[in-house]
Protein backbone atom coordinates (compact mmCIF):
# COMPACT_ATOMS: atom_id res chain seq x y z
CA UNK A 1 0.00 0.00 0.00
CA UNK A 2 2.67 2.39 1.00
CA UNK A 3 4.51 1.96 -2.24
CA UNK A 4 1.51 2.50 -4.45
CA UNK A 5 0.46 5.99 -2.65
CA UNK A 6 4.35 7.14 -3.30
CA UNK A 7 3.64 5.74 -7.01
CA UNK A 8 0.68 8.14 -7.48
CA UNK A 9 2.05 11.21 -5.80
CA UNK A 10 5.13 10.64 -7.75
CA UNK A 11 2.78 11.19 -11.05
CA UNK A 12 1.93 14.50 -10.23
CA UNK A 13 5.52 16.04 -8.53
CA UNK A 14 7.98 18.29 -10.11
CA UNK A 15 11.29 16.16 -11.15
CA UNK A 16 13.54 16.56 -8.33
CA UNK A 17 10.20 15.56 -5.89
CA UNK A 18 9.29 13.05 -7.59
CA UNK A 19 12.79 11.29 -7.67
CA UNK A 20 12.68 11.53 -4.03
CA UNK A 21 9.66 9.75 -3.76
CA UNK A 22 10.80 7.07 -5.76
CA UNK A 23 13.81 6.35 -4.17
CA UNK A 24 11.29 5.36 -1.23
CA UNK A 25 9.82 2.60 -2.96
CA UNK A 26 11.45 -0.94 -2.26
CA UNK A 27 13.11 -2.56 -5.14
CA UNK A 28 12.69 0.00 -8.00
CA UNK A 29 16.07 0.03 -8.92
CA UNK A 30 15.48 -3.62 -10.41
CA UNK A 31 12.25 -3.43 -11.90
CA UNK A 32 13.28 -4.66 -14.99
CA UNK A 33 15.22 -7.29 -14.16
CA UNK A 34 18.35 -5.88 -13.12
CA UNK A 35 21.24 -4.70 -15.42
CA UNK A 36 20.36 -5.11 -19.45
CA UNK A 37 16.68 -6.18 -18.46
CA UNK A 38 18.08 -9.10 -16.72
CA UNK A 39 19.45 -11.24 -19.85
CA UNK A 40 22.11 -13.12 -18.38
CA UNK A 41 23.05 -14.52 -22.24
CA UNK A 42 23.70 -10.69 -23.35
CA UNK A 43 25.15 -9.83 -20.17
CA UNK A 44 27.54 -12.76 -20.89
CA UNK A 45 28.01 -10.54 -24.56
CA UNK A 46 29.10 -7.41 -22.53
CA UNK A 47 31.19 -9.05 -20.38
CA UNK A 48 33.20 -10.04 -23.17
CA UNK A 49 33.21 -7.50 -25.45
CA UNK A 50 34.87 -5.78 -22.36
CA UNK A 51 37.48 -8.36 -22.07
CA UNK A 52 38.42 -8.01 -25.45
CA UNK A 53 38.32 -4.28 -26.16
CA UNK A 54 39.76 -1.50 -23.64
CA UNK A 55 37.76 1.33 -23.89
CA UNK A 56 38.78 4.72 -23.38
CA UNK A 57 35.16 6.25 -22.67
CA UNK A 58 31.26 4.90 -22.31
CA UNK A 59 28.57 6.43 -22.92
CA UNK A 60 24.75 5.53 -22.12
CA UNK A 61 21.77 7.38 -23.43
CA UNK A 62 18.33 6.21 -21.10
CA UNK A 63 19.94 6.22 -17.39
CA UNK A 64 16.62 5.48 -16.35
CA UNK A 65 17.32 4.12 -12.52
CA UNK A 66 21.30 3.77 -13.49
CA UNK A 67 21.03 0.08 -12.96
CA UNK A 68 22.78 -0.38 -15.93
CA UNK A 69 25.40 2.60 -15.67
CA UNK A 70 26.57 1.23 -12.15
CA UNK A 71 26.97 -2.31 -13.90
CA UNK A 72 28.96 -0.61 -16.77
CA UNK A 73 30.98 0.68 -13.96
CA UNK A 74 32.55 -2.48 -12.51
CA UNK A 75 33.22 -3.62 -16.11
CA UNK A 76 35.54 -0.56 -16.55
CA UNK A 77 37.39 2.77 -15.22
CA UNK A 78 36.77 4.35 -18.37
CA UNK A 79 34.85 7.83 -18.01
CA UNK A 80 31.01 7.48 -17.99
CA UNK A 81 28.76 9.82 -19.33
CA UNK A 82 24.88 9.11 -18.94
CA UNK A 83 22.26 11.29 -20.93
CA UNK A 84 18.42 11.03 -19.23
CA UNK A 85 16.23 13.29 -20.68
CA UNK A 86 13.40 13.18 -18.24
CA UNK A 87 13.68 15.14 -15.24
CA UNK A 88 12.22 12.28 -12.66
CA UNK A 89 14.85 9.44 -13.89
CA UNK A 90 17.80 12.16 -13.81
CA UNK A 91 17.46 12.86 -10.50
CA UNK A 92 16.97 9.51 -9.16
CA UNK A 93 19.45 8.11 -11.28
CA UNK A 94 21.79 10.88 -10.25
CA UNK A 95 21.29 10.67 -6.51
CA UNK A 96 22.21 7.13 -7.17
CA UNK A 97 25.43 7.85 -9.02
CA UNK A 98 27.20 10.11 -6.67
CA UNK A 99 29.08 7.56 -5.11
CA UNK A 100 29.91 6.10 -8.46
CA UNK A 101 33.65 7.41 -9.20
CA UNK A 102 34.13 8.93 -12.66
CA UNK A 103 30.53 8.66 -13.49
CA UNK A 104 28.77 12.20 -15.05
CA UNK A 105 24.66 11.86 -15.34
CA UNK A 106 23.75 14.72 -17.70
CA UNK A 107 20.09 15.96 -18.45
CA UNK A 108 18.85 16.27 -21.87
CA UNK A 109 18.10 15.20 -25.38
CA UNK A 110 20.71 12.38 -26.09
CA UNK A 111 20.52 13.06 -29.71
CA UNK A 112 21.79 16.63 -29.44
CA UNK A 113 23.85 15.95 -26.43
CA UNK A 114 26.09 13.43 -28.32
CA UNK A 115 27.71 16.04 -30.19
CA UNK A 116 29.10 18.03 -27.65
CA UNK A 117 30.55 15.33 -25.90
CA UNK A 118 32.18 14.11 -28.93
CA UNK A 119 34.25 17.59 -28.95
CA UNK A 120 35.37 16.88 -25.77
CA UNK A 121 38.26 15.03 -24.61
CA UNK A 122 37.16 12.38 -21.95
CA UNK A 123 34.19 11.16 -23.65
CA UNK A 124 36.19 10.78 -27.17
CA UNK A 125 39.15 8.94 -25.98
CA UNK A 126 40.32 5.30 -27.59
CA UNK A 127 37.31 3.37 -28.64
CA UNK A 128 34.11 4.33 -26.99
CA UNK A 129 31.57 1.90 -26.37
CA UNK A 130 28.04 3.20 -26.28
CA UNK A 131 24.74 1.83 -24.92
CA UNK A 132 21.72 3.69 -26.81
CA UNK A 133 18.33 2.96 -24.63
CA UNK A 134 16.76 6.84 -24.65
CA UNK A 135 13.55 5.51 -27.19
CA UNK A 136 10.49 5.35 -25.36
CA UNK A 137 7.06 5.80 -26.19
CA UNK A 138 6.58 8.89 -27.94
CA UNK A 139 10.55 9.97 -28.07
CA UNK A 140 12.88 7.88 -30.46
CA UNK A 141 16.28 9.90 -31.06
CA UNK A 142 18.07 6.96 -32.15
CA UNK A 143 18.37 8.10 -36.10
CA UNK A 144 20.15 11.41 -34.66
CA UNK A 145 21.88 9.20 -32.14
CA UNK A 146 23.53 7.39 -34.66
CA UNK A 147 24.16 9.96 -36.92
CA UNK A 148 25.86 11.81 -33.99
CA UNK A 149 27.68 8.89 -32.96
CA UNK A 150 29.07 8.38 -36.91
CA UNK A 151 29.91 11.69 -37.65
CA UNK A 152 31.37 12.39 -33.93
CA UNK A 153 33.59 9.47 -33.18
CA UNK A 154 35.96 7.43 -35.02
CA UNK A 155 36.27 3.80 -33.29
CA UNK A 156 33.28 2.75 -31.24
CA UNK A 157 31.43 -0.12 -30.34
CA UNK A 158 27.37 0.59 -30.04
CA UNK A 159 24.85 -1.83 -28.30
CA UNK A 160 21.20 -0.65 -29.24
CA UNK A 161 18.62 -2.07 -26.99
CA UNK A 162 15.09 -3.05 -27.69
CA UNK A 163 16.15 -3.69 -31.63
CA UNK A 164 14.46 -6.40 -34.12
CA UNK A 165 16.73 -9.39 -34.56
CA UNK A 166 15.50 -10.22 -38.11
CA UNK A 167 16.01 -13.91 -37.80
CA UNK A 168 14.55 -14.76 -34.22
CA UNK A 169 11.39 -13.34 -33.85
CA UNK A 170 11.43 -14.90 -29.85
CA UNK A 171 13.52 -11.72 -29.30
CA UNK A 172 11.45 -8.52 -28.13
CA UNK A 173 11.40 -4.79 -30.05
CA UNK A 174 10.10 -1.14 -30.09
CA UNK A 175 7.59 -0.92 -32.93
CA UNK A 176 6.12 2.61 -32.60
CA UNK A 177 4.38 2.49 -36.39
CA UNK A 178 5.76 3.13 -39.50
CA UNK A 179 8.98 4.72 -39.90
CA UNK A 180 9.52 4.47 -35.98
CA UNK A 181 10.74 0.73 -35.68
CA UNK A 182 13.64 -0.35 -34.06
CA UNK A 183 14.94 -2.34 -36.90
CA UNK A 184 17.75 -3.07 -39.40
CA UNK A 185 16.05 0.08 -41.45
CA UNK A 186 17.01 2.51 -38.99
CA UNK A 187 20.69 2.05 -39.49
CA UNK A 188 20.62 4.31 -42.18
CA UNK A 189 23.00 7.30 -40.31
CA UNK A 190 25.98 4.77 -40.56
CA UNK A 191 25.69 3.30 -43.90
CA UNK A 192 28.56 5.22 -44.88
CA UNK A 193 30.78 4.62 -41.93
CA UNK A 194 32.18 1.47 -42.43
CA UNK A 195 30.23 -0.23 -39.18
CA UNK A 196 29.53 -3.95 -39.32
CA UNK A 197 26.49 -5.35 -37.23
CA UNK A 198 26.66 -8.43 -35.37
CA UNK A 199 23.29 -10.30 -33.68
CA UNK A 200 22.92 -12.35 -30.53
CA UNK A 201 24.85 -15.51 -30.88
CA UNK A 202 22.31 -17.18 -28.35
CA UNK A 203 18.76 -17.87 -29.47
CA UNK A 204 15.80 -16.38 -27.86
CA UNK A 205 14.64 -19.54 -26.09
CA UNK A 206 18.01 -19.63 -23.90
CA UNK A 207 17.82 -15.77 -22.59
CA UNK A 208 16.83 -15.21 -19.60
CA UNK A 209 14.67 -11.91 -18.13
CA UNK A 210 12.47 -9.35 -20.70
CA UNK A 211 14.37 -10.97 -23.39
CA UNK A 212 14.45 -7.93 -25.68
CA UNK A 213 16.33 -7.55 -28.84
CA UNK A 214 19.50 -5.68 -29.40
CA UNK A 215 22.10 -5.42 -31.59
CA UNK A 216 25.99 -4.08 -31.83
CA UNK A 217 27.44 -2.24 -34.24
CA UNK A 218 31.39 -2.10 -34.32
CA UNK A 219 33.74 0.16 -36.52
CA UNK A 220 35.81 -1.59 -38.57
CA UNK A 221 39.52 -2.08 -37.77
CA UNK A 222 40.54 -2.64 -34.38
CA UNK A 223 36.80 -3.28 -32.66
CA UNK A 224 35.96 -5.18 -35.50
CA UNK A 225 38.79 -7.35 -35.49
CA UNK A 226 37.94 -8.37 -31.98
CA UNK A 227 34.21 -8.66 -31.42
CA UNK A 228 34.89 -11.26 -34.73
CA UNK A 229 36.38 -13.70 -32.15
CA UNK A 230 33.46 -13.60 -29.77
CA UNK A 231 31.12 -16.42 -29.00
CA UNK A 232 28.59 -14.58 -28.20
CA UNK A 233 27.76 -12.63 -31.03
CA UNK A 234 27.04 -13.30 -34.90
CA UNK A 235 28.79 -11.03 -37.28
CA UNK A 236 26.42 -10.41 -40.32
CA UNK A 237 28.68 -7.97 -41.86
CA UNK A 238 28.66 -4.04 -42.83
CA UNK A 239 26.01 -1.71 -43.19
CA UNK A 240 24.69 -1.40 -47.29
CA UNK A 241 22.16 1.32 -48.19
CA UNK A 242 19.74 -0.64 -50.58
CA UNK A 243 17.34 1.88 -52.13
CA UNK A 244 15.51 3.30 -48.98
CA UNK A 245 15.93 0.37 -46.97
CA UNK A 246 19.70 -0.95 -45.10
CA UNK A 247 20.59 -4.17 -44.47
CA UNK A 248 23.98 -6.05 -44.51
CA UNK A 249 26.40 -7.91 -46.56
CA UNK A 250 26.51 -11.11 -45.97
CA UNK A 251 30.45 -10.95 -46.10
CA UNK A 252 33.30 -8.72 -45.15
């Protein structure tokens, strides 16, 4: 009972309130599952991708309740910059974060935050390794995300959550109507960049938790080279324009 009257008065508080109230309520920072919506078989992905790659900055667009960021934390000491755009989340997630050492929560819209932290020195250092989970509802700034991302940053690895995985339909994805699917399709920004796209290596039926899609693109040359030795992941080559339409070659 007590949780579900801080739930309601929540809904109607300014930001900062609101974020109070929620850090109140027992167990919301796992709602979902825990880190990466609870999928053990992806977490297994990012643990290795980790291994493999040192990264000299991460980046995270949807901090949500930070579960994620602070589990992006143990994996490295690389800077960490997290972009929430809603005031409610920001402040929670923040609040959670300021023990977190060389974590930076920042407030706004991801897509045209990306930019300036691409000008700037700690968050465009070595590879960067971003995880893009700001679409929600109404708000899907993923096209400018990438494009941001491409034009901004030369070796990266990106991890899109919620994202169709063409072949396994047992995998979970944001379809807001035409145009606004998380899919293959909405590549588009990196088709000229040179980015290969690799799939879950594990099928549906052995994830564990919300079991929602994603997918990673990695630049070619050195992140390339060694997400291709991974287990856990399924190159399906580079990015191709095709009419209006992406998908990728089947080699490279």
């Amino acid at each position: 009972m007590r949780d579900l009257v801080l739930r309601y008065a929540a809904r109607a508080a300014p930001g900062p309130i609101a974020a109070s109230l929620d850090g109140l309520r027992h167990g919301l920072a796992e709602e979902f599952g825990g880190p990466f919506n609870g999928q053990e078989r992806r977490i297994e992905a990012i643990r290795e991708i980790f291994a493999r790659v040192q990264f000299g900055s991460i980046v995270e667009t949807g901090t949500y309740r930070a579960t994620t960021t602070l589990f992006l934390r143990e994996l490295s000491d690389a800077p960490i910059a997290t972009i929430e755009v809603q005031s409610r989340y920001y402040h929670y997630a923040k609040k959670r974060l300021r023990d977190a050492p060389n974590v930076t929560a920042i407030r706004g819209d991801s897509a045209a935050k990306l930019p300036l932290l691409a000008a700037r020195a700690p968050w465009n250092r070595g590879p960067t390794f971003f995880y893009l989970d700001a679409h929600w509802l109404n708000s899907l700034p993923l096209a400018g995300e990438l494009e941001a991302i491409g034009t901004g940053w030369k070796d990266y690895a990106v991890m899109v959550d919620d994202f169709r995985v063409p072949d396994d339909p047992g995998y979970a994805y944001d379809d807001y109507g035409p145009g606004a699917v998380l899919e293959p399709a909405i590549l588009a920004p990196l088709a000229s960049s040179n980015v290969a796209v690799y799939w879950p290596a594990a099928p549906s039926a052995t994830e564990t938790g919300a079991r929602r899609g994603w997918v990673v693109l990695a630049t070619a040359g050195l992140v390339d080279d060694a997400l291709r030795e991974l287990g856990t992941l399924r190159r399906a080559g580079y990015v191709v324009p095709v009419m209006d339409d992406v998908r990728t070659t089947a080699a490279g």
